[in-house]
C-alpha atoms as a PDB file:
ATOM      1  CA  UNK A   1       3.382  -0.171  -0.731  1.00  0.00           C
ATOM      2  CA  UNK A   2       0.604   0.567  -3.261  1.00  0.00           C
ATOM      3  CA  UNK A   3      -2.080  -1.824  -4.668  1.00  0.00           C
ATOM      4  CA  UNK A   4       0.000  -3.204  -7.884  1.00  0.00           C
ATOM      5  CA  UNK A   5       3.072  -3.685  -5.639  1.00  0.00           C
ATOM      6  CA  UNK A   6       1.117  -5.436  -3.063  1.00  0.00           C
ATOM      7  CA  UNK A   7      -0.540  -7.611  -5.788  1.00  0.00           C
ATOM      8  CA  UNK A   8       3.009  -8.251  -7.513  1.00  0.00           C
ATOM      9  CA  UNK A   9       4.124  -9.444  -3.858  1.00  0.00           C
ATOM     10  CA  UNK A  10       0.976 -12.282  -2.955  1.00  0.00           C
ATOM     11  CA  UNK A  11       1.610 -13.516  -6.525  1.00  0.00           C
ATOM     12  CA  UNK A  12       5.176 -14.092  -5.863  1.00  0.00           C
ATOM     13  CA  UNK A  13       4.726 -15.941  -2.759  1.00  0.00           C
ATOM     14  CA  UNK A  14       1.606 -17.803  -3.580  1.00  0.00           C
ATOM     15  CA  UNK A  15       2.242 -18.716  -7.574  1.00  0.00           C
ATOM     16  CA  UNK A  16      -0.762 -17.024  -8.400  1.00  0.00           C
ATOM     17  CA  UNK A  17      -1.313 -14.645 -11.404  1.00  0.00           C
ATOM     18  CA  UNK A  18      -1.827 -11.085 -10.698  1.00  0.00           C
ATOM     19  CA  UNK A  19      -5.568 -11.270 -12.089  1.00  0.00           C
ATOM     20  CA  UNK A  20      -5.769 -14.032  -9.876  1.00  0.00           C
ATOM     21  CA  UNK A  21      -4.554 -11.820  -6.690  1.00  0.00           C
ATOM     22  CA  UNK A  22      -6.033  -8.967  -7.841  1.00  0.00           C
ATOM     23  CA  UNK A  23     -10.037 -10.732  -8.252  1.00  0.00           C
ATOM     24  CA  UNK A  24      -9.061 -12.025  -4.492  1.00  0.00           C
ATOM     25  CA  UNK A  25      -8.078  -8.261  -2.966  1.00  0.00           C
ATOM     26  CA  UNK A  26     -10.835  -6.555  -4.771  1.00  0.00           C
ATOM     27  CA  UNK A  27     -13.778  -9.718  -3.232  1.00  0.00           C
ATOM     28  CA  UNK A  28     -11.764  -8.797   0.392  1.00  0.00           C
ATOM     29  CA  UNK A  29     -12.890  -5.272  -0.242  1.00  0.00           C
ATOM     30  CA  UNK A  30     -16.262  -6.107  -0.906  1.00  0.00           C
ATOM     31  CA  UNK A  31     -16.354  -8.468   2.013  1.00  0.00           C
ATOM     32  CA  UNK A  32     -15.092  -6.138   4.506  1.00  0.00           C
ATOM     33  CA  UNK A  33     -17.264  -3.025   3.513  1.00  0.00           C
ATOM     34  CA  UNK A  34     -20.826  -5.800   3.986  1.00  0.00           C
ATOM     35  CA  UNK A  35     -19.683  -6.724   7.214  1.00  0.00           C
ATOM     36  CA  UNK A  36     -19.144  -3.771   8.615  1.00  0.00           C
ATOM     37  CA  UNK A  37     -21.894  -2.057   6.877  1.00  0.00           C
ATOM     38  CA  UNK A  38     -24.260  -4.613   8.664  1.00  0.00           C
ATOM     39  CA  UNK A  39     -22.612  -3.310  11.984  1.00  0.00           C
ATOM     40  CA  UNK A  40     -20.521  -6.591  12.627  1.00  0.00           C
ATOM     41  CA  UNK A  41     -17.031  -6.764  13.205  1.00  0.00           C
ATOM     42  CA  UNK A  42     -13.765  -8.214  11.141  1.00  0.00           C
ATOM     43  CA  UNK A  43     -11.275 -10.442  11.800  1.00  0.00           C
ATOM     44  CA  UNK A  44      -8.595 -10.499   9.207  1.00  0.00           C
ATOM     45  CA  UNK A  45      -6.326 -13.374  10.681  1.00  0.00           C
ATOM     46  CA  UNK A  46      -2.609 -12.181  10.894  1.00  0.00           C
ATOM     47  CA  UNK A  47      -3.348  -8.994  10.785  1.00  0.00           C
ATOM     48  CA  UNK A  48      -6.367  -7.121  12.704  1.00  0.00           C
ATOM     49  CA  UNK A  49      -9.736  -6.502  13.839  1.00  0.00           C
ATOM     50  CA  UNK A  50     -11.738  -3.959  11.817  1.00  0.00           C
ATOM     51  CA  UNK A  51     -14.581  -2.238  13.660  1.00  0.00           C
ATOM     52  CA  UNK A  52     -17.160   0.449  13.809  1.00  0.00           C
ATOM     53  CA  UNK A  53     -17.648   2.942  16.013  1.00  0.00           C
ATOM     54  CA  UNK A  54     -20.460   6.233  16.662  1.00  0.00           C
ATOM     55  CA  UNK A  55     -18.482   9.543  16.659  1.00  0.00           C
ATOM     56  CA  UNK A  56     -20.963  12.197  18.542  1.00  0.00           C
ATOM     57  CA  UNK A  57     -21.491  15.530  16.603  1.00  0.00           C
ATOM     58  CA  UNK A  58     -19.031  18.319  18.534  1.00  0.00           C
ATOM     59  CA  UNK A  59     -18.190  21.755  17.666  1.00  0.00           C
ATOM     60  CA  UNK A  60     -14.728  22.375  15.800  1.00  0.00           C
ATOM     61  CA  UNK A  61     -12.677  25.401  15.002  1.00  0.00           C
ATOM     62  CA  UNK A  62     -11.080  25.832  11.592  1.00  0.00           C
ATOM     63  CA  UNK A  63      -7.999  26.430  11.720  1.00  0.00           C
ATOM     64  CA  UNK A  64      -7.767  28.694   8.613  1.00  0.00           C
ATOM     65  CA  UNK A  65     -10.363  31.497   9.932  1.00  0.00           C
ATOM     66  CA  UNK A  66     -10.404  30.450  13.358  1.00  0.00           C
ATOM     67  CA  UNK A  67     -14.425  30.276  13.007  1.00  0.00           C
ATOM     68  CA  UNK A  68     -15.744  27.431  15.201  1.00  0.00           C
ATOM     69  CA  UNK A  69     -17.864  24.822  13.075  1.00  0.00           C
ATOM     70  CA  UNK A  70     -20.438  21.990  13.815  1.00  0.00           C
ATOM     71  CA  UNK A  71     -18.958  18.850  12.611  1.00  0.00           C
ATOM     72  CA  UNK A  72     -21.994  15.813  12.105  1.00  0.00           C
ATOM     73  CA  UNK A  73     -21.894  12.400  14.124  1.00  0.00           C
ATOM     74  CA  UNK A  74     -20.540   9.836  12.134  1.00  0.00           C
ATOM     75  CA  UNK A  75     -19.577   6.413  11.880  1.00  0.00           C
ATOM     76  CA  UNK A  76     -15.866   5.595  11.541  1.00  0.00           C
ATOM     77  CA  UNK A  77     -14.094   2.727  11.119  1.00  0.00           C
ATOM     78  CA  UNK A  78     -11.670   1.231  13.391  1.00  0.00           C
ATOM     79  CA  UNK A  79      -8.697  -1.163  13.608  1.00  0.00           C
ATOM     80  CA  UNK A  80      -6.735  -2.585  15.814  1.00  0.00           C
ATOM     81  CA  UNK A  81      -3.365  -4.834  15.025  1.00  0.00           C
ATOM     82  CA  UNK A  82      -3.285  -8.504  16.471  1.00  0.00           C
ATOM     83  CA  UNK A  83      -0.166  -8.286  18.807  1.00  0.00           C
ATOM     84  CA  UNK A  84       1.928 -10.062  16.590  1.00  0.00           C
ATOM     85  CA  UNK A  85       2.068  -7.374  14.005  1.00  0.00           C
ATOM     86  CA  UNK A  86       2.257  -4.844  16.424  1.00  0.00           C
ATOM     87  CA  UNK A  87       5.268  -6.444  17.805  1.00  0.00           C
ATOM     88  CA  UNK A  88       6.960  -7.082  14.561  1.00  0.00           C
ATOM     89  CA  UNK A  89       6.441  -3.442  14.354  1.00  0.00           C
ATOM     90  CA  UNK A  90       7.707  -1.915  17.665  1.00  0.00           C
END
């Protein structure tokens, strides 16, 4: 489903206009990235629990030349489906 189909869909089953939808999706966005920039967690009710999480540096190969790389520790974001979607799902 892309972003425009996704918008057409919430203004179908809420009445709203797509501008409407659309101002609501884009202030989720914002919303999510300030939590978990802060280092909380997410709860998006229905749906999941967004999350961050330290990946250590490691050594990689590349599978092209077969040359083994250092890859940089990062933080990565994580989710995980409340067990109703994951059941609708499965």
């Amino acid at each position: 489903m892309t972003k425009s189909e996704l918008i057409q869909a919430i203004a179908d089953d809420t009445g709203k206009t797509k501008t409407d939808v659309a101002t609501v999706l884009a202030s989720l966005g914002r919303a999510v990235g300030g939590a978990l920039q802060s280092g909380g967690d997410l709860t998006v009710p229905g749906i999941g629990k967004l999350s961050t999480a330290k990946r250590a540096a490691r050594s990689a190969r590349n599978p092209a030349t077969g040359a083994m790389i250092d890859v940089p520790a990062k933080t990565v974001v994580k989710f995980k489906a409340v067990k109703d979607l994951a059941d609708a799902v499965a």
